[in-house]
Every structure is written in C-alpha cells, then in structure tokens.
PDB file of N, CA and C in Angstrom:
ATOM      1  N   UNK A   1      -1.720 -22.318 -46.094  1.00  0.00           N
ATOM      2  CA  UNK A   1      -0.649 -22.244 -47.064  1.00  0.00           C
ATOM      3  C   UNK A   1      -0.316 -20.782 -47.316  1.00  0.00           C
ATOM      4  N   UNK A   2       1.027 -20.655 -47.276  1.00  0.00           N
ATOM      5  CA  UNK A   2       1.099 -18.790 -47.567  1.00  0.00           C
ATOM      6  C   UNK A   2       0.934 -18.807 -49.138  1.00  0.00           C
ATOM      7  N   UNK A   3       0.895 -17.871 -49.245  1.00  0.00           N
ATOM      8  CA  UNK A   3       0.586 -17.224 -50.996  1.00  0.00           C
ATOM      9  C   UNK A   3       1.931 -17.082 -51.517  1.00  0.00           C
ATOM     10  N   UNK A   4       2.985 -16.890 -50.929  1.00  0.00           N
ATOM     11  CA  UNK A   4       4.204 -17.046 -51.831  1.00  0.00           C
ATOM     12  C   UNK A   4       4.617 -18.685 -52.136  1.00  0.00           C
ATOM     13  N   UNK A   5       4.217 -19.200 -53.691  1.00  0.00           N
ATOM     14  CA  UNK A   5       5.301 -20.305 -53.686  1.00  0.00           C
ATOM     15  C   UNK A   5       4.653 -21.519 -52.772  1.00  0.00           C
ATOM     16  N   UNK A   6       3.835 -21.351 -52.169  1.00  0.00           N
ATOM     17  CA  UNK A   6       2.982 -22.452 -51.997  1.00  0.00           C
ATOM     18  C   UNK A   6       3.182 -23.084 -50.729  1.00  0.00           C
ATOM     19  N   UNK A   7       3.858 -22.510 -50.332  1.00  0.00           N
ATOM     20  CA  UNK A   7       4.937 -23.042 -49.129  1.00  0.00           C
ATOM     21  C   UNK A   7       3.556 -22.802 -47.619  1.00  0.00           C
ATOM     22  N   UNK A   8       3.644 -24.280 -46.904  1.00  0.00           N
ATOM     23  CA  UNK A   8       2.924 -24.216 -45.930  1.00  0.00           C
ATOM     24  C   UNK A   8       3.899 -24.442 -44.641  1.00  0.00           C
ATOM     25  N   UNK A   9       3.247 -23.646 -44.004  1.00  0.00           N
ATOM     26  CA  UNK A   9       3.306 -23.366 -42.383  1.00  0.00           C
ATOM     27  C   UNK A   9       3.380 -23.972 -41.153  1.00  0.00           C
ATOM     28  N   UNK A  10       4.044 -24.522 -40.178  1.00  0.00           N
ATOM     29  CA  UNK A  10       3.195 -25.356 -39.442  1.00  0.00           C
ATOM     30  C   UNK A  10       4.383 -24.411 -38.194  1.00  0.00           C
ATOM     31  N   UNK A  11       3.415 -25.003 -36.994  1.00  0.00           N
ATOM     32  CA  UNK A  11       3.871 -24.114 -35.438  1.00  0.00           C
ATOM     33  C   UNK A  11       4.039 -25.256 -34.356  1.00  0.00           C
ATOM     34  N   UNK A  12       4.414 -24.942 -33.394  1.00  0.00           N
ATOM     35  CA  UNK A  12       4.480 -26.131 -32.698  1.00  0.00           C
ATOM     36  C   UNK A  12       4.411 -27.493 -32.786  1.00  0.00           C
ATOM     37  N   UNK A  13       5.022 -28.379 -33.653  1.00  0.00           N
ATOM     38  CA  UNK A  13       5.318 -29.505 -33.966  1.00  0.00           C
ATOM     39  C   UNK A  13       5.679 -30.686 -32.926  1.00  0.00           C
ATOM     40  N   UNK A  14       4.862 -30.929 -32.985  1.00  0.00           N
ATOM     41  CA  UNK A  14       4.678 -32.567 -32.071  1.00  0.00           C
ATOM     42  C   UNK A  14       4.867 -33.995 -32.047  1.00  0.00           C
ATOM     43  N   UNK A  15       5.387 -34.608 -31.029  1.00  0.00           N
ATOM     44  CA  UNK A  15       5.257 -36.209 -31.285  1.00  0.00           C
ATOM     45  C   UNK A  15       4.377 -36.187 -31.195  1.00  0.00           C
ATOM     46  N   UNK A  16       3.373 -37.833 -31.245  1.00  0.00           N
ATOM     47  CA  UNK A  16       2.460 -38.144 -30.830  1.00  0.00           C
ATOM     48  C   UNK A  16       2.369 -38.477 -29.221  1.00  0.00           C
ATOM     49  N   UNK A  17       3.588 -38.661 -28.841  1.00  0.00           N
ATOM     50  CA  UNK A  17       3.186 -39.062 -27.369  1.00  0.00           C
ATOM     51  C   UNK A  17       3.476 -37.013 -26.241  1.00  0.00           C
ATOM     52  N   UNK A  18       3.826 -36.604 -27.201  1.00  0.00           N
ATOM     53  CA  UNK A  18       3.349 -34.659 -26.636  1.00  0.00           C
ATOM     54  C   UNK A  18       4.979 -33.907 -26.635  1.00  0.00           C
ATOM     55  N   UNK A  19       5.809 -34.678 -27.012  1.00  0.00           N
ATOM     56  CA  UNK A  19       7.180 -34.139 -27.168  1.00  0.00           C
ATOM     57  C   UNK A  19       7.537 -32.975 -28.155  1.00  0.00           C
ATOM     58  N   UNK A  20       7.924 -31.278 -28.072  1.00  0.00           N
ATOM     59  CA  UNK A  20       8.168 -30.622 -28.963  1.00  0.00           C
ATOM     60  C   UNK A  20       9.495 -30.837 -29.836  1.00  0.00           C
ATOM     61  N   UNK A  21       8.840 -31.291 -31.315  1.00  0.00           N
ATOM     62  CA  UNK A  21       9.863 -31.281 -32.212  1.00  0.00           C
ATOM     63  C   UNK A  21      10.387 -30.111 -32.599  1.00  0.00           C
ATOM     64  N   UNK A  22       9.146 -29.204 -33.005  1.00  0.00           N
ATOM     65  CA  UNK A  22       9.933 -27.764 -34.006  1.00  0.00           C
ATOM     66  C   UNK A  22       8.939 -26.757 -33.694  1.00  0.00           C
ATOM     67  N   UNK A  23       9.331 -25.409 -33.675  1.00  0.00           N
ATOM     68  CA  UNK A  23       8.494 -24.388 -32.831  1.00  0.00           C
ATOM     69  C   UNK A  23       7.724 -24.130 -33.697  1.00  0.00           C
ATOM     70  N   UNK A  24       8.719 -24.381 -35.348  1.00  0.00           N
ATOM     71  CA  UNK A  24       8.057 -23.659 -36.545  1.00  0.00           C
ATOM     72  C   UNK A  24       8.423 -24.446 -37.735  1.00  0.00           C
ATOM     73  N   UNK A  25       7.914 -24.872 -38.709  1.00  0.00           N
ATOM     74  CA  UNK A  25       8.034 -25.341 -39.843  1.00  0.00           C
ATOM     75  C   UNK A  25       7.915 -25.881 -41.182  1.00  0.00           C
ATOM     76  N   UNK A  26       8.176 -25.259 -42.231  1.00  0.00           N
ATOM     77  CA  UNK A  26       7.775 -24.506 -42.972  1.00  0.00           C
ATOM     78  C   UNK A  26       8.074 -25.860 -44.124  1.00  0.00           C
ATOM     79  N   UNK A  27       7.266 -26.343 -44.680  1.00  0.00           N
ATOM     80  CA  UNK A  27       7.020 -27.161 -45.910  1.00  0.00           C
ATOM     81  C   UNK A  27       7.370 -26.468 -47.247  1.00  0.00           C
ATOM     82  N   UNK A  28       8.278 -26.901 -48.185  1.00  0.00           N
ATOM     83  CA  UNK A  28       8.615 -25.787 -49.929  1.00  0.00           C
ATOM     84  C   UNK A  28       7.191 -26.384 -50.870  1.00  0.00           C
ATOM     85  N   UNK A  29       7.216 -25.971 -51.686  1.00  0.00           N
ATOM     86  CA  UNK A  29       5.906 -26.584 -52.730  1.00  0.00           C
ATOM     87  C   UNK A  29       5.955 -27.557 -53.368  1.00  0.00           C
ATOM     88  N   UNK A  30       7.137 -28.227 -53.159  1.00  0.00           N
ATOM     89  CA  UNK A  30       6.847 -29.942 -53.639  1.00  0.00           C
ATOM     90  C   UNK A  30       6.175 -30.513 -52.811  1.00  0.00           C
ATOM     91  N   UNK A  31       6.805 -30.637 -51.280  1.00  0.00           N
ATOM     92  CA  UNK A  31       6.540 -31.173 -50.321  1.00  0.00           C
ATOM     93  C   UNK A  31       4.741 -30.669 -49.786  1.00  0.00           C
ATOM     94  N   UNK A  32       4.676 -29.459 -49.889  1.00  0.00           N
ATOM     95  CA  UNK A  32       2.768 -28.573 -49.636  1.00  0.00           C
ATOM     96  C   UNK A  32       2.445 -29.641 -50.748  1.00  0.00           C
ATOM     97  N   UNK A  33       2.598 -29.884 -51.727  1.00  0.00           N
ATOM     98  CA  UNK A  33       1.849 -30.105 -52.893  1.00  0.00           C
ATOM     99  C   UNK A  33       1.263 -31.722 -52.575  1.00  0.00           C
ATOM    100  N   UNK A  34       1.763 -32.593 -51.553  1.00  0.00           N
ATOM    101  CA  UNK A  34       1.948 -33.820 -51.109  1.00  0.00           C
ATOM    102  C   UNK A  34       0.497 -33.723 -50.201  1.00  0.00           C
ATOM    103  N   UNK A  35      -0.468 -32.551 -50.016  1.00  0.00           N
ATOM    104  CA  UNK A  35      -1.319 -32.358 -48.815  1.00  0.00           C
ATOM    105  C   UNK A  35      -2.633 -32.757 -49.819  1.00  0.00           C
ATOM    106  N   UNK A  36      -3.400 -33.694 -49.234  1.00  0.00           N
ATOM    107  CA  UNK A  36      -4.409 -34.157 -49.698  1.00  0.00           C
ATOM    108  C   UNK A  36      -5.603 -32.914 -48.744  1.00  0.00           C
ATOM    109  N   UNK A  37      -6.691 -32.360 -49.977  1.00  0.00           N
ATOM    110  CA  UNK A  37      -7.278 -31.076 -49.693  1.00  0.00           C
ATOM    111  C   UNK A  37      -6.793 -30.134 -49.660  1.00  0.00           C
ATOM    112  N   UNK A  38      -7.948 -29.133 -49.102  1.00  0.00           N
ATOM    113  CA  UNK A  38      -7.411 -27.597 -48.331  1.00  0.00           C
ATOM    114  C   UNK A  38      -7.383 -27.455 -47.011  1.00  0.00           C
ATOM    115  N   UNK A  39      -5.898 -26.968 -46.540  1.00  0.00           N
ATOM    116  CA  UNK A  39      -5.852 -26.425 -45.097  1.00  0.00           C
ATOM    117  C   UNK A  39      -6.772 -25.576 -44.892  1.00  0.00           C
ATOM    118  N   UNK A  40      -6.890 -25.015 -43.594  1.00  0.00           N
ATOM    119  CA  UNK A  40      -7.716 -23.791 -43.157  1.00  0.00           C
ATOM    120  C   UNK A  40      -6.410 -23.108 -41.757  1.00  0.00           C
ATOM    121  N   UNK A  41      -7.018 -22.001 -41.859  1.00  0.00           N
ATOM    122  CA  UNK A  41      -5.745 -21.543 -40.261  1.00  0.00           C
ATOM    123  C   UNK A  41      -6.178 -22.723 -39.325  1.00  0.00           C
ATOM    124  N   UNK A  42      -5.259 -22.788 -38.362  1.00  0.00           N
ATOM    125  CA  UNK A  42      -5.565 -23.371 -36.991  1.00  0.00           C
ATOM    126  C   UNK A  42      -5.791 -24.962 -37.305  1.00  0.00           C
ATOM    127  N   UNK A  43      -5.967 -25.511 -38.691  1.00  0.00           N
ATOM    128  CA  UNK A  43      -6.258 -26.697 -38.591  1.00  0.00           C
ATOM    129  C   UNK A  43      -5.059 -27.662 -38.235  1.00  0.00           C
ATOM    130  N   UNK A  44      -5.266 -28.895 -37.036  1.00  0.00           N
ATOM    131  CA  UNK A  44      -4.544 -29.671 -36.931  1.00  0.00           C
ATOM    132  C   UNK A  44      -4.066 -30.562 -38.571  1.00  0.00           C
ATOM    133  N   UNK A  45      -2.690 -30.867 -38.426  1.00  0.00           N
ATOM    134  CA  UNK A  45      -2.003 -31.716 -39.493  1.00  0.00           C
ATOM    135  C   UNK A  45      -1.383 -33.246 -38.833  1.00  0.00           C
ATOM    136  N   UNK A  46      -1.655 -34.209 -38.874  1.00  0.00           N
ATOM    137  CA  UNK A  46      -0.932 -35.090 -38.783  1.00  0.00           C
ATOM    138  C   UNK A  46      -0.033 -35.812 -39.928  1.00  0.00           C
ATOM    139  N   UNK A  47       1.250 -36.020 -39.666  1.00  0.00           N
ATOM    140  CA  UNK A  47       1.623 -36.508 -40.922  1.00  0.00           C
ATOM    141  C   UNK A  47       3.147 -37.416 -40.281  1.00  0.00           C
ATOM    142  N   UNK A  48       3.533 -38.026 -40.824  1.00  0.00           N
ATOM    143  CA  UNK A  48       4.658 -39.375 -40.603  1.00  0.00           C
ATOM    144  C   UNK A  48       6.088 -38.795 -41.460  1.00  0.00           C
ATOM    145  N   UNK A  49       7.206 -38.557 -40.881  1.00  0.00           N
ATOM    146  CA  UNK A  49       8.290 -38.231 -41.171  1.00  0.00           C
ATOM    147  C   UNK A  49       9.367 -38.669 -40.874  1.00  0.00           C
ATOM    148  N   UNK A  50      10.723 -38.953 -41.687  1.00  0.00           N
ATOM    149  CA  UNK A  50      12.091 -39.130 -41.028  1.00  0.00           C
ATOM    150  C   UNK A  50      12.465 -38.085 -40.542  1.00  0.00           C
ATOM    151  N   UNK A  51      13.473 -37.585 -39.804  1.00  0.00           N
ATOM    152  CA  UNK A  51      14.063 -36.825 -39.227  1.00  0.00           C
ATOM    153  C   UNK A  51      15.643 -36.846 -39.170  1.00  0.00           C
ATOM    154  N   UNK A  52      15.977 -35.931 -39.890  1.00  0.00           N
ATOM    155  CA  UNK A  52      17.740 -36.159 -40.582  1.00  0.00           C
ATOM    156  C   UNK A  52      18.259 -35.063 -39.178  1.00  0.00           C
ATOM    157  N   UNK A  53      19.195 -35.416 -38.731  1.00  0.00           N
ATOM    158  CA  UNK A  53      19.768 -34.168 -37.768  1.00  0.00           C
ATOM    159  C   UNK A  53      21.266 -33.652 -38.712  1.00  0.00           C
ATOM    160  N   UNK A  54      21.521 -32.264 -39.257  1.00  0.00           N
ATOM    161  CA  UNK A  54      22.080 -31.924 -40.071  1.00  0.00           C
ATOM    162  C   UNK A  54      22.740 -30.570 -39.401  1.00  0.00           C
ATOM    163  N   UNK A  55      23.729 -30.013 -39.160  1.00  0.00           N
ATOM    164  CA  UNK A  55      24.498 -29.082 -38.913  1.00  0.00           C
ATOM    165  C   UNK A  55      23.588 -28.802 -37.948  1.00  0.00           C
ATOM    166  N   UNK A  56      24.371 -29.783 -36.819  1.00  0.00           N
ATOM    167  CA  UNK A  56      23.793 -29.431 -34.973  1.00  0.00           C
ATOM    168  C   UNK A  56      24.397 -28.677 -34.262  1.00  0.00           C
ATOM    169  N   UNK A  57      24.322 -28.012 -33.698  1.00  0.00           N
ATOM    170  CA  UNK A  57      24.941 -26.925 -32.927  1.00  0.00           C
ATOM    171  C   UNK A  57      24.471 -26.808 -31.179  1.00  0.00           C
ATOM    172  N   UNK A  58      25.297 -26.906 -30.650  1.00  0.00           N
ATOM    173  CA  UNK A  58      24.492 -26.594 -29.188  1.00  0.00           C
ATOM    174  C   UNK A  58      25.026 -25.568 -28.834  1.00  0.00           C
ATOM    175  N   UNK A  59      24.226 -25.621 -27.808  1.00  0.00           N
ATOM    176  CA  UNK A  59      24.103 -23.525 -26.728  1.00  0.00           C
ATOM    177  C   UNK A  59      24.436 -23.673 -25.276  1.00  0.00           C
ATOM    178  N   UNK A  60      25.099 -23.143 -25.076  1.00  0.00           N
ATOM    179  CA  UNK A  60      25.182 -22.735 -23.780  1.00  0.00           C
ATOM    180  C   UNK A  60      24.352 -21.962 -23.078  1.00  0.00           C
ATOM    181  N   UNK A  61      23.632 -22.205 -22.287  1.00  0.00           N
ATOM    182  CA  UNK A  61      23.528 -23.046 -20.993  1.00  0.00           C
ATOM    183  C   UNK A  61      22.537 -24.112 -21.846  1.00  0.00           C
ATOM    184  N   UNK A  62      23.136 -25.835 -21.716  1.00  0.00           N
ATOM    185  CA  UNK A  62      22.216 -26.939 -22.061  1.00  0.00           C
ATOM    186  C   UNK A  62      21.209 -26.906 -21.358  1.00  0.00           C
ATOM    187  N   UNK A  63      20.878 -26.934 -19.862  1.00  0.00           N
ATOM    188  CA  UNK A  63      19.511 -26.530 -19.331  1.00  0.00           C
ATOM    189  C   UNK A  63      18.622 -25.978 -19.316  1.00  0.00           C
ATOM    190  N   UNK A  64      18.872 -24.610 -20.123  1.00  0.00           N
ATOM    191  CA  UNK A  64      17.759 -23.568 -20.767  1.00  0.00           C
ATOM    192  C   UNK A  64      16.919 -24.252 -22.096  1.00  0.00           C
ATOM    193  N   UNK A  65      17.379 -25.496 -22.927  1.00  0.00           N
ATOM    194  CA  UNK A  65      16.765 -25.790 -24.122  1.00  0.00           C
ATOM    195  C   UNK A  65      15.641 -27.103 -23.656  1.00  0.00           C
TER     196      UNK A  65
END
C-alpha cells in the first residue's frame, strides 16, 4: 500500500487463464480499504472484478498492442 491516501498498487494484472489485463493498477482508499489483512511487496492478490471499458482509444499500428 503506498503511504499517500492509502491507495494500493498492483503491476501486471492478470486473467486467470494468463491473459494481460493492466500493466499497472492502482486501487483509491475506499476500494484498498476492501483488502482483508496486510499486503507485503511482491505479494500475489487475487480478487474478482467487473470491467467497464470507458473512453477507448486505439493506436496505430493495432499489431504493436
């Protein structure tokens, strides 16, 4: 959890079957506050989410993503 605001961290975000969701992503302190215990660095998180797709944008070249 960082020290500002409570707000936790997460890196490489995963399905369960090994698909990358998010490189990086960052929980506010309502949502940290929802974490049963204490994290530690490096510790795996599993957790169950919807997924809203909200101001999508694509890039040119589509094959590079």
């Amino acid at each position: 959890m960082g020290l500002l605001k409570q707000k936790t961290h997460f890196r490489d975000v995963r399905l369960r079957e090994g698909g990358l969701v998010a490189k990086k992503l960052v929980f506010d302190e309502e949502t940290s506050g929802k974490i049963i215990g204490h994290l530690t660095i490096g510790e795996y998180v599993a957790f169950l989410a919807d997924v809203e797709f909200k101001n999508i944008e694509f890039q040119y070249p589509h094959s590079l993503i």
